[in-house]
PDB file of N, CA and C in Angstrom:
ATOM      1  N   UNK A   1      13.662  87.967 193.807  1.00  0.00           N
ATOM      2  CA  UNK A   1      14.629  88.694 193.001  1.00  0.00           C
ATOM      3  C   UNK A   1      15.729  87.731 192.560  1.00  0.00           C
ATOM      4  N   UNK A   2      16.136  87.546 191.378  1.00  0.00           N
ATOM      5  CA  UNK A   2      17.253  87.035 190.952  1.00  0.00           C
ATOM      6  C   UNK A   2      18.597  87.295 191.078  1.00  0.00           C
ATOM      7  N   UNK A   3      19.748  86.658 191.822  1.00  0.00           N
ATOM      8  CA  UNK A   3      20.829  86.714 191.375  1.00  0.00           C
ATOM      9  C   UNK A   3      21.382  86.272 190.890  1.00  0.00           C
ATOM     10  N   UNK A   4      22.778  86.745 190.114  1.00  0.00           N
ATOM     11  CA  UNK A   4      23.609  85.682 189.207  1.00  0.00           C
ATOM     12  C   UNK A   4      24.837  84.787 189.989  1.00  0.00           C
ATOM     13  N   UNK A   5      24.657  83.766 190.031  1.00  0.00           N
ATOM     14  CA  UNK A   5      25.608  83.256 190.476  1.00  0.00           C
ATOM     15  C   UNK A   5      26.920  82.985 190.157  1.00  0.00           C
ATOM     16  N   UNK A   6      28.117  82.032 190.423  1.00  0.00           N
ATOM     17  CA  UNK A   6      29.341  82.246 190.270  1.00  0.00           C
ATOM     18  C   UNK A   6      29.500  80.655 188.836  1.00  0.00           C
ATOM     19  N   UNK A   7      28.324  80.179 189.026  1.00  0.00           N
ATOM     20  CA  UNK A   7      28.426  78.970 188.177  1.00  0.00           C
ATOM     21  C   UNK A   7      27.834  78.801 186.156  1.00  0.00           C
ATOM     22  N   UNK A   8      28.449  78.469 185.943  1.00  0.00           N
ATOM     23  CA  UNK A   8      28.183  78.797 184.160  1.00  0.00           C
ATOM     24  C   UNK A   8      28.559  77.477 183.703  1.00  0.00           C
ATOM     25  N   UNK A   9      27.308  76.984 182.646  1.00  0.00           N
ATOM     26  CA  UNK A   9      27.100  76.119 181.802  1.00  0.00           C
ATOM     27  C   UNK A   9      26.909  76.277 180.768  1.00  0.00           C
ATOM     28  N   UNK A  10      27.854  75.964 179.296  1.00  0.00           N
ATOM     29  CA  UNK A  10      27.342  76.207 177.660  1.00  0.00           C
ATOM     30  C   UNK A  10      26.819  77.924 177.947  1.00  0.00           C
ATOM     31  N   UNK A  11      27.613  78.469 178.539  1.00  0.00           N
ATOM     32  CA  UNK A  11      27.283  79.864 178.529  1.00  0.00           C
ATOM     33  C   UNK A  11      26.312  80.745 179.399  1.00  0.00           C
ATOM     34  N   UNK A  12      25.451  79.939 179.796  1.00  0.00           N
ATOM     35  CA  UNK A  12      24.268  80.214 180.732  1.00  0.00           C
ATOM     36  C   UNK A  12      24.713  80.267 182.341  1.00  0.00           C
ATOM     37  N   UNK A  13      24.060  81.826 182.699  1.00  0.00           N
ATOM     38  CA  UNK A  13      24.597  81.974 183.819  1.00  0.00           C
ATOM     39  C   UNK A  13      23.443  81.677 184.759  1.00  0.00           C
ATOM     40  N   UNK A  14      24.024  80.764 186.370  1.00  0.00           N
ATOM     41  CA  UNK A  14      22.742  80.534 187.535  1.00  0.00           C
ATOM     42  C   UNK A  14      22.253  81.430 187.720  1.00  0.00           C
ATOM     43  N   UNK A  15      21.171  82.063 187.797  1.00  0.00           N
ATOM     44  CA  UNK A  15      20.280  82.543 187.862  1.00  0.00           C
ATOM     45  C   UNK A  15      19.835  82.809 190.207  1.00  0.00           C
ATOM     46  N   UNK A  16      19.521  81.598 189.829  1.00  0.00           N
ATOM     47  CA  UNK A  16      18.758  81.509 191.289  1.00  0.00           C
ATOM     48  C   UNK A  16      18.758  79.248 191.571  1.00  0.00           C
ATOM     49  N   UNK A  17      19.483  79.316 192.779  1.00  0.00           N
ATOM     50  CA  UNK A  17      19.323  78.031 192.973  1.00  0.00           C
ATOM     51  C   UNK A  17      18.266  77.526 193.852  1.00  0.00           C
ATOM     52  N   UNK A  18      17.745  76.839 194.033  1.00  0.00           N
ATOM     53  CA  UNK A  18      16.042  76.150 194.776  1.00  0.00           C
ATOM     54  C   UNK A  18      16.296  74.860 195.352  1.00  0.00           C
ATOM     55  N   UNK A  19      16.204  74.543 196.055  1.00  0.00           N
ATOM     56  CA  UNK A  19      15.808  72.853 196.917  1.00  0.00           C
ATOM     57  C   UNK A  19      14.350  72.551 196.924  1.00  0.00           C
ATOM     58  N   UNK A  20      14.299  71.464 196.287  1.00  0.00           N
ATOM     59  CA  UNK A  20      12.269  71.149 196.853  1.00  0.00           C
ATOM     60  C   UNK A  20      12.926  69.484 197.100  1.00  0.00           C
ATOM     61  N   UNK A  21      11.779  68.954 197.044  1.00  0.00           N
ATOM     62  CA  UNK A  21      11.633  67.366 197.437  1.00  0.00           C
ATOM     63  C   UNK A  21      10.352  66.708 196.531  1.00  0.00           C
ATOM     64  N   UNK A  22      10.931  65.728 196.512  1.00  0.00           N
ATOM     65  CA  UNK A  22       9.832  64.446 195.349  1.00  0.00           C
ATOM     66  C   UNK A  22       9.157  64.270 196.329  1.00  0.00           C
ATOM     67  N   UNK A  23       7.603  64.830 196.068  1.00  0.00           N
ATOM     68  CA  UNK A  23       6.897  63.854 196.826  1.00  0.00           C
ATOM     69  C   UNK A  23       6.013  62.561 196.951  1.00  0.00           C
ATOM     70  N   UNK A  24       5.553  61.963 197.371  1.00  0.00           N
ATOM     71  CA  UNK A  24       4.497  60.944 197.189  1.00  0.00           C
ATOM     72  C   UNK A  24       3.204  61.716 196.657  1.00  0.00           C
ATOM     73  N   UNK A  25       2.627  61.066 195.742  1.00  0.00           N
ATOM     74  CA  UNK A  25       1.428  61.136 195.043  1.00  0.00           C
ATOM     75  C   UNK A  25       0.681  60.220 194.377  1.00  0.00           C
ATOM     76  N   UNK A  26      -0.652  60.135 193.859  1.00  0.00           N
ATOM     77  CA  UNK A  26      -1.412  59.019 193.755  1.00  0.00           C
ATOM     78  C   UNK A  26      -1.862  59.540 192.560  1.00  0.00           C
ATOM     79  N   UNK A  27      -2.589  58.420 191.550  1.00  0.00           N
ATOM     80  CA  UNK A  27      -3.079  58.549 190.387  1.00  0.00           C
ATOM     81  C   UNK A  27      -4.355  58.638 190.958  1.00  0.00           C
ATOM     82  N   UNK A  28      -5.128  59.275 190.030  1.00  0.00           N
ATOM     83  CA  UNK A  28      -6.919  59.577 190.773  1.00  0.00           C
ATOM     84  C   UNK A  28      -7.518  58.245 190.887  1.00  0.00           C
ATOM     85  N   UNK A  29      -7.545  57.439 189.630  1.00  0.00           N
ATOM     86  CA  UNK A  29      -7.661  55.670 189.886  1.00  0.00           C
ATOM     87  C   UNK A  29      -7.856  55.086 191.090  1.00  0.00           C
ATOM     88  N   UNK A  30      -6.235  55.403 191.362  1.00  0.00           N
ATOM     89  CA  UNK A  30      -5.900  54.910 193.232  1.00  0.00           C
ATOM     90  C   UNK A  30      -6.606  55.129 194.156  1.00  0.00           C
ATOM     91  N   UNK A  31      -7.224  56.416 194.193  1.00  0.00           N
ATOM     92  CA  UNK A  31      -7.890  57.088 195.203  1.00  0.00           C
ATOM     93  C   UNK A  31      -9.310  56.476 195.489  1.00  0.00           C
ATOM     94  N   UNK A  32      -9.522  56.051 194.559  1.00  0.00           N
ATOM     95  CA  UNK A  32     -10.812  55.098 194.287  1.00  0.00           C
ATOM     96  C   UNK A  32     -10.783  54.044 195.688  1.00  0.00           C
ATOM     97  N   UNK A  33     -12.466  53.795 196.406  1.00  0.00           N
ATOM     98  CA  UNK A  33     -12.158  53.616 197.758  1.00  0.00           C
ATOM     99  C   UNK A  33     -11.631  51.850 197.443  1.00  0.00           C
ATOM    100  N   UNK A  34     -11.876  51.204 196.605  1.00  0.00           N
ATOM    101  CA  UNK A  34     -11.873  50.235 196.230  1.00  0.00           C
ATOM    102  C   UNK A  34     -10.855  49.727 195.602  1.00  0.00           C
ATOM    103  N   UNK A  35      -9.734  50.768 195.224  1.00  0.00           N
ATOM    104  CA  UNK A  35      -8.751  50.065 194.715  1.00  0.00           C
ATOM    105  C   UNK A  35      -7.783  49.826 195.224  1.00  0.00           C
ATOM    106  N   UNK A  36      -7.474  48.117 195.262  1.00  0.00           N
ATOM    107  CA  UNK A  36      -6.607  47.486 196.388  1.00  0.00           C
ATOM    108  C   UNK A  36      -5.374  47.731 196.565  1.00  0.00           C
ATOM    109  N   UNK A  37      -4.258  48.275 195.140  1.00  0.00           N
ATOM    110  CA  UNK A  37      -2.843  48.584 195.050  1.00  0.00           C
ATOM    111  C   UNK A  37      -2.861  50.028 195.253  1.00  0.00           C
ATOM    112  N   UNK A  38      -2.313  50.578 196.221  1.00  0.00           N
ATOM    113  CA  UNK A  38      -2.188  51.972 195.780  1.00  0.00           C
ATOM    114  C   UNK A  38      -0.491  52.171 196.123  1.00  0.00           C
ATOM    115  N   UNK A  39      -0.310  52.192 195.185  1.00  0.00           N
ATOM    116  CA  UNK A  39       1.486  52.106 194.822  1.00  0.00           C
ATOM    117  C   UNK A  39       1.594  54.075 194.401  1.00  0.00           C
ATOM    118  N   UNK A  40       2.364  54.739 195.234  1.00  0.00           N
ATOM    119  CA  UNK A  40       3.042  55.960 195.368  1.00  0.00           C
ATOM    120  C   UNK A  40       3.352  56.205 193.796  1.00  0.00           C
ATOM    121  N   UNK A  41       3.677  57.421 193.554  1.00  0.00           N
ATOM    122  CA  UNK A  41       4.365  57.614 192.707  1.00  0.00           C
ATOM    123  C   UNK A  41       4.921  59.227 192.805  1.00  0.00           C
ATOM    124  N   UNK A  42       5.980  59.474 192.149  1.00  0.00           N
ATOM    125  CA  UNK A  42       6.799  60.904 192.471  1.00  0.00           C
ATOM    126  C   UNK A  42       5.921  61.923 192.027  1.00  0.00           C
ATOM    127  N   UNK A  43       6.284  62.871 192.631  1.00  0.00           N
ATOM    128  CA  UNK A  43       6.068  64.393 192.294  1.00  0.00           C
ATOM    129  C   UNK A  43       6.628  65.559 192.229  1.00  0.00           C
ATOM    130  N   UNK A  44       6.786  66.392 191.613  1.00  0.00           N
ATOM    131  CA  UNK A  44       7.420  67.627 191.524  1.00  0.00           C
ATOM    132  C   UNK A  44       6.864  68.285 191.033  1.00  0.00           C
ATOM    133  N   UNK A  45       6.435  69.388 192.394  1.00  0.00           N
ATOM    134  CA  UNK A  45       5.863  70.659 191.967  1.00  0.00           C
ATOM    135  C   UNK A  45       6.455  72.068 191.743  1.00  0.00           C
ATOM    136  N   UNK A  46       6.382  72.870 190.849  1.00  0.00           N
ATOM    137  CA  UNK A  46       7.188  74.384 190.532  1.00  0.00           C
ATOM    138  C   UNK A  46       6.533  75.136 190.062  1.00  0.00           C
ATOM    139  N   UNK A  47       6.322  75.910 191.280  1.00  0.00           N
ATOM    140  CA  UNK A  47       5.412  77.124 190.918  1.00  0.00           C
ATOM    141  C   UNK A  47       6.023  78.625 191.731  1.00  0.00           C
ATOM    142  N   UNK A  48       5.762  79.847 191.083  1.00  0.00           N
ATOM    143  CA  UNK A  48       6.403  80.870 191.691  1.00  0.00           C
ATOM    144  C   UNK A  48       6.728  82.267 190.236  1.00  0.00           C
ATOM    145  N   UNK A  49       6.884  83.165 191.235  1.00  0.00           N
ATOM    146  CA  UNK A  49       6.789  84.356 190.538  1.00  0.00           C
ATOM    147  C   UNK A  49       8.517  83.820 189.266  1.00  0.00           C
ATOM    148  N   UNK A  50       9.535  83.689 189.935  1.00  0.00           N
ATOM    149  CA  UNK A  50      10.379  83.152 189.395  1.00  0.00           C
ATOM    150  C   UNK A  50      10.600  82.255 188.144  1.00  0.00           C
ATOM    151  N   UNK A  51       9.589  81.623 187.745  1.00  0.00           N
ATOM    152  CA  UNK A  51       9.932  80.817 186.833  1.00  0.00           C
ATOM    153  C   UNK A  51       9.294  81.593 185.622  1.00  0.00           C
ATOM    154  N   UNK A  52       8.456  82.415 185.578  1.00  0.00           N
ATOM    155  CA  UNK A  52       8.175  83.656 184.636  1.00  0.00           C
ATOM    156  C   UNK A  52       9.857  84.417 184.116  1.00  0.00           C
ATOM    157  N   UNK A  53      10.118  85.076 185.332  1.00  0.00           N
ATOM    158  CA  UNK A  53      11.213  85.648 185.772  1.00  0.00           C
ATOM    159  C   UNK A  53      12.342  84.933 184.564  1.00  0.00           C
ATOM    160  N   UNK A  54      12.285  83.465 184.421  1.00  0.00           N
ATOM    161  CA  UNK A  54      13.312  82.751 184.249  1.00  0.00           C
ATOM    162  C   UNK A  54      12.733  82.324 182.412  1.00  0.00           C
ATOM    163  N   UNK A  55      11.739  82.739 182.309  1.00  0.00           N
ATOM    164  CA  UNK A  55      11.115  82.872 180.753  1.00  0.00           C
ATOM    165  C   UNK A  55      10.387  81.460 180.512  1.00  0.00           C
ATOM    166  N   UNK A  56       9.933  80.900 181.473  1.00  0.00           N
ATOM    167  CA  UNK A  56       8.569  79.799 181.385  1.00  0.00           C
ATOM    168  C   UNK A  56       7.416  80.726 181.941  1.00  0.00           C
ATOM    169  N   UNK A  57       7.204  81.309 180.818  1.00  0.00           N
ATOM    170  CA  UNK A  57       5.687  82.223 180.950  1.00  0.00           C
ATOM    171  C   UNK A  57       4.409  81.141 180.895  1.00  0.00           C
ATOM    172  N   UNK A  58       3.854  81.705 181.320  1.00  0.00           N
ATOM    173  CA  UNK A  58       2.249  80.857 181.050  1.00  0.00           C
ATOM    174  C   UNK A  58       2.002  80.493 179.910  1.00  0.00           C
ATOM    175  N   UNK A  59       1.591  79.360 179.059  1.00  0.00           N
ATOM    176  CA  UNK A  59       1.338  78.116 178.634  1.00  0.00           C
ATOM    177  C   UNK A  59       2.642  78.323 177.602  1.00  0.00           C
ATOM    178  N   UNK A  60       3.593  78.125 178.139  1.00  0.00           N
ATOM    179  CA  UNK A  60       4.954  78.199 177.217  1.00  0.00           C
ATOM    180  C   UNK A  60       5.482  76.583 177.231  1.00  0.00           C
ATOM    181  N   UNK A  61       5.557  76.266 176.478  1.00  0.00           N
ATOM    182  CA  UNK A  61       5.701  74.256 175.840  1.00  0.00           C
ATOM    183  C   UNK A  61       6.998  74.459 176.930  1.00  0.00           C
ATOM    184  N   UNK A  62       7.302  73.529 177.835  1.00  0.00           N
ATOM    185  CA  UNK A  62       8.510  73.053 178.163  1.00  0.00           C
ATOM    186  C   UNK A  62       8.989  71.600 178.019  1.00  0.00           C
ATOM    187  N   UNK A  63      10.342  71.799 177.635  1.00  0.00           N
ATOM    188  CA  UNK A  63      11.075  70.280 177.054  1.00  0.00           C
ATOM    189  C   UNK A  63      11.718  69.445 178.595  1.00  0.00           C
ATOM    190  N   UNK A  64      11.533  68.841 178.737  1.00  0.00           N
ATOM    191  CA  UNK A  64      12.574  68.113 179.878  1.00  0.00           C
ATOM    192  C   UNK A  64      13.404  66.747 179.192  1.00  0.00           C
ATOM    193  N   UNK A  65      14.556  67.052 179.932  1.00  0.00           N
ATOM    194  CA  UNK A  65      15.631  66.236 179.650  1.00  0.00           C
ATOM    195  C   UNK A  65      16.112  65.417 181.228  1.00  0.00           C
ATOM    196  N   UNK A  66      15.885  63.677 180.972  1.00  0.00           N
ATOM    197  CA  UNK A  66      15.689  63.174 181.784  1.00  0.00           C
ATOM    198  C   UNK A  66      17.214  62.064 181.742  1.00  0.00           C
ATOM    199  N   UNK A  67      18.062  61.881 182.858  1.00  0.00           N
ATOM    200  CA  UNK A  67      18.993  61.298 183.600  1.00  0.00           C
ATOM    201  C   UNK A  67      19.283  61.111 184.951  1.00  0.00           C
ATOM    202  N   UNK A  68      20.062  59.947 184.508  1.00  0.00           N
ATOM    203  CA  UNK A  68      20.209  59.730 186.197  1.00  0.00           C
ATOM    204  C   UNK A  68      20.665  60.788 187.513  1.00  0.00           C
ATOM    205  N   UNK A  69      19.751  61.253 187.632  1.00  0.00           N
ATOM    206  CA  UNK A  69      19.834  61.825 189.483  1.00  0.00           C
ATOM    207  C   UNK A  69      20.133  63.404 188.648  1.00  0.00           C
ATOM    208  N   UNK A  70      19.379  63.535 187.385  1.00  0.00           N
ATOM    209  CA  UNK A  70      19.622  65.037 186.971  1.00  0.00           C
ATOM    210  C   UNK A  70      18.397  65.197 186.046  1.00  0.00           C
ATOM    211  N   UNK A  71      17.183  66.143 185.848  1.00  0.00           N
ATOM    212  CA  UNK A  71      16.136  66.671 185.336  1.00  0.00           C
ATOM    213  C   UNK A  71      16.779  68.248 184.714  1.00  0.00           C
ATOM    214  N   UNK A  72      16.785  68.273 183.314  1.00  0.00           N
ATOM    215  CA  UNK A  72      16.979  69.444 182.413  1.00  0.00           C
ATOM    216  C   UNK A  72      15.412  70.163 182.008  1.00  0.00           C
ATOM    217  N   UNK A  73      15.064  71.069 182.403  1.00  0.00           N
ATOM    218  CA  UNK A  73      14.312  71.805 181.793  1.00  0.00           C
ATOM    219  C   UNK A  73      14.321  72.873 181.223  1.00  0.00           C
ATOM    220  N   UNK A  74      13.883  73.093 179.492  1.00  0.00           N
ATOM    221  CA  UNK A  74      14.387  74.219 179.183  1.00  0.00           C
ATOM    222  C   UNK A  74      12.940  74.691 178.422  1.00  0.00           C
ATOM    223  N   UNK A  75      12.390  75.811 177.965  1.00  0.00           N
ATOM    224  CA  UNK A  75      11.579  76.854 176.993  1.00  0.00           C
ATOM    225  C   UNK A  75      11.402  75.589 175.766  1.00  0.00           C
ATOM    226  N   UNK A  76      10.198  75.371 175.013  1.00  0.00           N
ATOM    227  CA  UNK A  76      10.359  75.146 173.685  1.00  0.00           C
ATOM    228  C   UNK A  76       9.574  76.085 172.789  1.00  0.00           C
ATOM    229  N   UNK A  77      10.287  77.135 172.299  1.00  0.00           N
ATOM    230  CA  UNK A  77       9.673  78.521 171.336  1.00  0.00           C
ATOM    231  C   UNK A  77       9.066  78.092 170.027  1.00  0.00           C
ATOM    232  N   UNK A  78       8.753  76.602 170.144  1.00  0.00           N
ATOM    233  CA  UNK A  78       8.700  76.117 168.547  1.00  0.00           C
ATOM    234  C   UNK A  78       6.757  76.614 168.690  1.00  0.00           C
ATOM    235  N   UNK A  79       6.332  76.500 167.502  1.00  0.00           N
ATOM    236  CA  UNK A  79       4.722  77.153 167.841  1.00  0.00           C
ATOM    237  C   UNK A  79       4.206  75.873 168.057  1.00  0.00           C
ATOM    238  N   UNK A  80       2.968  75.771 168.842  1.00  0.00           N
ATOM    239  CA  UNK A  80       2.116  74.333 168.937  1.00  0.00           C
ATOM    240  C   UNK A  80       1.296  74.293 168.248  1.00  0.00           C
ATOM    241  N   UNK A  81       1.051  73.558 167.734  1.00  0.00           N
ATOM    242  CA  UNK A  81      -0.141  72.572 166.867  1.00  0.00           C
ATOM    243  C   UNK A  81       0.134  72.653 165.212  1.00  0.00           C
TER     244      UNK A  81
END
């Protein structure tokens, strides 16, 4: 269930706040028994009744906006293809 929180940005009210963690993950390549570098790489997974809730419906284009020690994700309503 959503609540609104006490915090507001460009008008937009919090919704619901979340903690996850980056995790380690591998390119399928890597996994290969033979391949000698297998160098980590991040992950972030988001999944949940909530992000419907929050209007990223199923196969809805999302934009991300990328900075230091901050990830923006928002809806893109533009049509595809």
């Amino acid at each position: 269930m959503f609540y609104s929180g006490e915090h507001s940005d460009e008008g937009l009210t919090l919704l619901v706040s979340r903690q996850i963690k980056v995790r380690e993950a591998y390119h399928s390549y890597q996994l290969q028994q033979n391949y000698p570098d297998r160098t980590p790489i991040g992950e972030i997974q988001l999944k949940g009744h909530w992000l419907i809730q929050a209007g990223f419906t199923i196969d809805t284009p999302v934009h991300i906006r990328v900075m230091e020690g901050c990830m923006v994700l928002t809806t893109d309503k533009r049509p595809v293809g």
